[in-house]
Protein backbone atom coordinates (compact mmCIF):
# COMPACT_ATOMS: atom_id res chain seq x y z
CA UNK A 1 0.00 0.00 0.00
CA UNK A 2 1.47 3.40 -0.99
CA UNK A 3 1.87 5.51 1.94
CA UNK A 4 1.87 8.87 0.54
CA UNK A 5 0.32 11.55 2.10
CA UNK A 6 -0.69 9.35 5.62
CA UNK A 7 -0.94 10.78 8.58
CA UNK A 8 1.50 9.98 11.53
CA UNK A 9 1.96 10.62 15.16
CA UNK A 10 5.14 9.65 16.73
CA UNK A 11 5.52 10.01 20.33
CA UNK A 12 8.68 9.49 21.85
CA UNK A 13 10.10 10.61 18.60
CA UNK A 14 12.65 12.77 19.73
CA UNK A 15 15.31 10.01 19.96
CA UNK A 16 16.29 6.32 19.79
CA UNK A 17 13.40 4.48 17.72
CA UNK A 18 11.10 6.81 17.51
CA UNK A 19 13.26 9.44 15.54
CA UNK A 20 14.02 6.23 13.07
CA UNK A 21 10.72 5.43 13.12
CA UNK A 22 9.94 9.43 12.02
CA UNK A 23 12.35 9.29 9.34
CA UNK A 24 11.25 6.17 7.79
CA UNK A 25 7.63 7.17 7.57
CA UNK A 26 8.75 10.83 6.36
CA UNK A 27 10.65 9.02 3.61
CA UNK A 28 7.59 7.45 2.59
CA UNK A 29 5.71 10.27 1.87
CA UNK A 30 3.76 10.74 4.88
CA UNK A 31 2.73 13.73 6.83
CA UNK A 32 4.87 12.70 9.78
CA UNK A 33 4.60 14.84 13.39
CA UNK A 34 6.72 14.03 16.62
CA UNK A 35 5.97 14.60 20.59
CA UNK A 36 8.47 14.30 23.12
CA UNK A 37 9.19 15.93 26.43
CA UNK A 38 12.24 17.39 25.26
CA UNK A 39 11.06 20.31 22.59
CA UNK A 40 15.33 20.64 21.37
CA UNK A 41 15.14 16.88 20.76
CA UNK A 42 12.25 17.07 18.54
CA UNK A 43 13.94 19.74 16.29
CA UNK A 44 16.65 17.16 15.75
CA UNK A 45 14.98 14.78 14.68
CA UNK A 46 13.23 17.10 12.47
CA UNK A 47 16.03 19.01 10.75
CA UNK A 48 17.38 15.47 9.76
CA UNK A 49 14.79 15.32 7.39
CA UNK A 50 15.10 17.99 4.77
CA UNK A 51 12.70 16.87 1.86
CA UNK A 52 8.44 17.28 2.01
CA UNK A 53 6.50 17.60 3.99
CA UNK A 54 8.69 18.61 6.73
CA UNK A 55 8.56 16.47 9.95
CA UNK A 56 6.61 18.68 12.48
CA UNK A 57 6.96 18.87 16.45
CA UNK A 58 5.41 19.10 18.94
CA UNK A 59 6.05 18.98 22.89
CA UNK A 60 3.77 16.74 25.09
CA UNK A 61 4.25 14.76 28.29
CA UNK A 62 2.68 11.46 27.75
CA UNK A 63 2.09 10.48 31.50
CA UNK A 64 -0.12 14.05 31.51
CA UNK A 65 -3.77 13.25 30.57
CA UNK A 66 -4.03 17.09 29.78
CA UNK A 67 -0.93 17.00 28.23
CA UNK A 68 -2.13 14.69 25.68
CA UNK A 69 -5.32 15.84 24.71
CA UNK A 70 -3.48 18.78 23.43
CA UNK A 71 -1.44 17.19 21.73
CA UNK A 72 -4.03 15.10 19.84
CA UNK A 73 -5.77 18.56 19.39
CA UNK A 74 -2.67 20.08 17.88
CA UNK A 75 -2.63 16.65 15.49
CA UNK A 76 -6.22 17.22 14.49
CA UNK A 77 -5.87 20.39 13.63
CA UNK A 78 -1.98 20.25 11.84
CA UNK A 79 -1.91 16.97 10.77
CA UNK A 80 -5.65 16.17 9.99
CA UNK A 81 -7.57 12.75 10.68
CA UNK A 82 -4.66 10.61 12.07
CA UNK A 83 -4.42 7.52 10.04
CA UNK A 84 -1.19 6.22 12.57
CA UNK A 85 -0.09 6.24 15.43
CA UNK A 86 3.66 4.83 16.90
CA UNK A 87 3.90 4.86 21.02
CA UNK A 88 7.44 4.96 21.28
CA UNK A 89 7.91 6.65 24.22
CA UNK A 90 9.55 5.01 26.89
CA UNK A 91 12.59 4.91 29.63
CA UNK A 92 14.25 2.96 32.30
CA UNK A 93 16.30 3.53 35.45
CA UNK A 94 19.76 2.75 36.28
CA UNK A 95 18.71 1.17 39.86
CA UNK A 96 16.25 -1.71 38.24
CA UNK A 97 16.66 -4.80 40.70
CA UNK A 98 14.18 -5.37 43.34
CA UNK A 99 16.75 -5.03 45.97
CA UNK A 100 17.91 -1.45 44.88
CA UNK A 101 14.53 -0.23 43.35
CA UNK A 102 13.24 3.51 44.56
CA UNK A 103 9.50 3.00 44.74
CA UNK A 104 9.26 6.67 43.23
CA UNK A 105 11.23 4.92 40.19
CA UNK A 106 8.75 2.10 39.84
CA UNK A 107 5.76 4.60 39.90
CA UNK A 108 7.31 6.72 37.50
CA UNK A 109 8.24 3.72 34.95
CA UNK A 110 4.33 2.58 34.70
CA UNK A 111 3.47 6.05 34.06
CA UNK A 112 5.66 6.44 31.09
CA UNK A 113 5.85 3.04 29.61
CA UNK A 114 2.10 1.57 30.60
CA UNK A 115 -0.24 4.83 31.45
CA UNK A 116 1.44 6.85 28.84
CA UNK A 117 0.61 4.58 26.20
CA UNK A 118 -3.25 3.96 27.55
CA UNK A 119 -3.60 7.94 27.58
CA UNK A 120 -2.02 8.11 24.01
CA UNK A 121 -4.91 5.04 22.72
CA UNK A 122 -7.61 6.65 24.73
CA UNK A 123 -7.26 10.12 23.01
CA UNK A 124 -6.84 8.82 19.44
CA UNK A 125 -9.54 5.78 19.28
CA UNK A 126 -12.46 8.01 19.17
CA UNK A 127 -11.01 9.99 15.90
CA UNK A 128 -10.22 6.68 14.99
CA UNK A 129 -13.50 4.97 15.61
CA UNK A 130 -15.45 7.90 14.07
CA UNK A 131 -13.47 7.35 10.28
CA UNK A 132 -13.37 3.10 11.19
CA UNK A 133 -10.09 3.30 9.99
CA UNK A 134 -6.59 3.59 11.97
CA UNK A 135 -3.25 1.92 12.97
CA UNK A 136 -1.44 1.94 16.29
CA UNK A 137 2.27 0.50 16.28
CA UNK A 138 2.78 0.05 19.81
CA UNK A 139 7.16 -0.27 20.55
CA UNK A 140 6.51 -2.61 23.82
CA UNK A 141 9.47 -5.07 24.54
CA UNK A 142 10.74 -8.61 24.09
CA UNK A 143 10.68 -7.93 28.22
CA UNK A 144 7.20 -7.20 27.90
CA UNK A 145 6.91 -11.21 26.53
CA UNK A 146 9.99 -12.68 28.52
CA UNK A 147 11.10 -10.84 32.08
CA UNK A 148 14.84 -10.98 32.36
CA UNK A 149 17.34 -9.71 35.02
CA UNK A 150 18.69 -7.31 32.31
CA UNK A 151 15.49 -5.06 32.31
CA UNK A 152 14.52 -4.84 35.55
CA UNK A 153 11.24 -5.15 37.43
CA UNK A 154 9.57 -2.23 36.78
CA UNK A 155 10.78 -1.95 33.10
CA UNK A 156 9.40 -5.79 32.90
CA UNK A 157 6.15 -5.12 34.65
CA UNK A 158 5.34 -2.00 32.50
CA UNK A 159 6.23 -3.13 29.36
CA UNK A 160 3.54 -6.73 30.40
CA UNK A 161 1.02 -4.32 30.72
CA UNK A 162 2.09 -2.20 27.29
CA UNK A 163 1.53 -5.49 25.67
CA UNK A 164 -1.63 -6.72 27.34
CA UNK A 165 -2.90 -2.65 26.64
CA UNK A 166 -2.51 -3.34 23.00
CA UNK A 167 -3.47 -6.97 22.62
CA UNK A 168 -6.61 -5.66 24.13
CA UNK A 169 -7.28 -2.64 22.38
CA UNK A 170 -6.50 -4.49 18.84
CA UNK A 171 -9.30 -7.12 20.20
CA UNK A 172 -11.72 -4.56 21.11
CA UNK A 173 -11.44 -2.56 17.62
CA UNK A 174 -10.41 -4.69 14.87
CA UNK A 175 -14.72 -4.71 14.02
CA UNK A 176 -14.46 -1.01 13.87
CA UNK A 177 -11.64 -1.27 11.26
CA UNK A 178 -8.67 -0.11 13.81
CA UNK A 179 -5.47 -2.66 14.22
CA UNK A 180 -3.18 -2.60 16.85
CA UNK A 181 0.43 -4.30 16.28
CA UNK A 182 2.86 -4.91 19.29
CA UNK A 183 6.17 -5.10 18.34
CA UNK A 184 9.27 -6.72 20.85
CA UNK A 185 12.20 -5.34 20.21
CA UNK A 186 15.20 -6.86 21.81
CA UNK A 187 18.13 -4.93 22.38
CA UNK A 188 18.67 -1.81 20.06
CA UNK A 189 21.18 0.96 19.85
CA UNK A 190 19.29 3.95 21.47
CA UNK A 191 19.88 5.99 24.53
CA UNK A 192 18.40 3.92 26.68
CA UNK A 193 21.18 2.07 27.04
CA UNK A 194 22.61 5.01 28.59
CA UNK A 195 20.98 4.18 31.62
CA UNK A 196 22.52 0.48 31.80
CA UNK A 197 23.64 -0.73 35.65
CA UNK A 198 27.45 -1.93 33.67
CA UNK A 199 28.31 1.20 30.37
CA UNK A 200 27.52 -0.99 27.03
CA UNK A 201 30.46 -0.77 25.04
CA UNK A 202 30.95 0.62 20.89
CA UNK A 203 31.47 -2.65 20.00
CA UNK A 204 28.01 -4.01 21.25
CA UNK A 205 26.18 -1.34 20.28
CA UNK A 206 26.75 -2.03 16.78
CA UNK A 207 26.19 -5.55 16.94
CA UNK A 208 22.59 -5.65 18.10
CA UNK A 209 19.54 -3.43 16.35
CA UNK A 210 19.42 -0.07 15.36
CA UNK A 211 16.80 2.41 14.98
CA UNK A 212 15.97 1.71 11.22
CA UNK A 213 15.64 -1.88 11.90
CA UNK A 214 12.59 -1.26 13.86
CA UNK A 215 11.78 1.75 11.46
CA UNK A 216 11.94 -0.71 8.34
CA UNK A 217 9.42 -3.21 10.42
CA UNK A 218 7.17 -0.24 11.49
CA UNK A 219 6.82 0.75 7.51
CA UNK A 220 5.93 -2.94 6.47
CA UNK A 221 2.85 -3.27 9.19
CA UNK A 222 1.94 0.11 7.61
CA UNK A 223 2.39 -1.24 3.86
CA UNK A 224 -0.41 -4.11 4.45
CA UNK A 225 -3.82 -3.31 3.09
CA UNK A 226 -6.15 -3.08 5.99
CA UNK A 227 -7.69 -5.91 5.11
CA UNK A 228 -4.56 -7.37 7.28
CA UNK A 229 -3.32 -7.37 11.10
CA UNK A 230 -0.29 -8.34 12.34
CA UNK A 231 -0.91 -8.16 16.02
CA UNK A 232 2.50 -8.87 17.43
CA UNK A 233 6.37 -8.99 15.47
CA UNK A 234 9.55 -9.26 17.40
CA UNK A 235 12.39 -8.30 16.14
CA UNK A 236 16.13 -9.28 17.79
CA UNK A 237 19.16 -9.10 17.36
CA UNK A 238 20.62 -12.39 15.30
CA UNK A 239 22.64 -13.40 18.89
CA UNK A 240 20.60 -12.40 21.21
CA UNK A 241 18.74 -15.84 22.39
CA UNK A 242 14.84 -15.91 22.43
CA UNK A 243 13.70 -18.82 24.23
């Protein structure tokens, strides 16, 4: 399917995945926009692309109900009926064990990660639902299948309920012509890994996924007719073990 001239919200899209995912869809064709905390971020990722449309910005704190609803506003009235939307926003903490968790840390990972996806869904499904028409590429985790000392507990436990959000939602709308995919990425070169318990070295980094891996995947759910669902892809590195 020739995405030309589609609508697309990216949150998160100031960095890591959801700047590749930004660029892909810009490259495409599409009428791409990006939210993000971080309004200097979001002009990055934007003056990387320098054909048309332009990639527009827009700041917007995804854990803030209020927050949101202006930002879907904003999209309404910018970008015009959104036909997708990519929830790429997410973090972790440095301190993930059990043992060395700050319960402040563990609130503030659900809120990003789980709520700030359900307040992203909940905003755009009723623009959605009125056109019975729209896709939502939800970035959970292959720790939101698999929980692994790596992640942590509260990355783990919001990224399981990022995946059972959109495995529901998908459920709930496919009759009204909406599809939700989850993707699981495993281990990709963003900044996240910045926030590692042990630094990541050069050398890893560029052996496990990049930003345009998940981009390219992101592009090919949006390619099917919509006629077709994929409802959950992961996507790993070649070493990295999934089992």
């Amino acid at each position: 399917m020739d995405l030309k001239g589609k609508s697309v919200l990216v949150t998160g899209g100031g960095t890591g995945m959801g700047r590749g995912i930004a660029l892909a869809f810009a490259q495409e064709g599409c009428r791409v926009a990006v939210s993000g905390r971080r309004s200097e971020k979001l002009g990055e990722t934007a003056s990387l692309w320098t054909g048309e449309p332009a990639i527009l910005c827009c700041t917007a704190d995804v854990t803030n109900r209020k927050s949101v609803e202006r930002l879907f506003a904003w999209a309404s009235a910018t970008l015009g009926p959104l036909d997708i939307l990519v929830l790429s926003a997410g973090s972790n903490i440095r301190h993930r064990s059990m043992a060395e968790i700050d319960p402040g840390d563990w609130d503030r990972m659900l809120q990003i990660n789980a709520t700030g996806a359900f307040n992203c869904i909940h905003a755009a499904l009723p623009r959605m639902r009125e056109r019975r028409a729209g896709l939502i590429i939800n970035i959970s985790s292959v720790a939101g299948k698999r929980a692994s000392l790596l992640s942590g507990v509260a990355y783990n436990a919001s990224k399981f309920a990022a995946t059972a959000l959109g495995t529901s939602v998908g459920l709930e709308e496919g009759n009204n012509g909406i599809r939700v995919t989850n993707i699981y990425p495993g281990e990709v070169n963003t900044p996240i890994l910045d926030e590692r318990p042990q630094p990541v070295s050069e050398e890893h980094r560029a052996r496990i996924l990049q930003p345009e891996d998940i981009a390219l995947a992101a592009v090919m759910i949006a390619r099917l007719p919509p006629r077709a669902h994929i409802p959950e892809l992961v996507i790993k590195p070649t070493h990295q073990p999934y089992a």
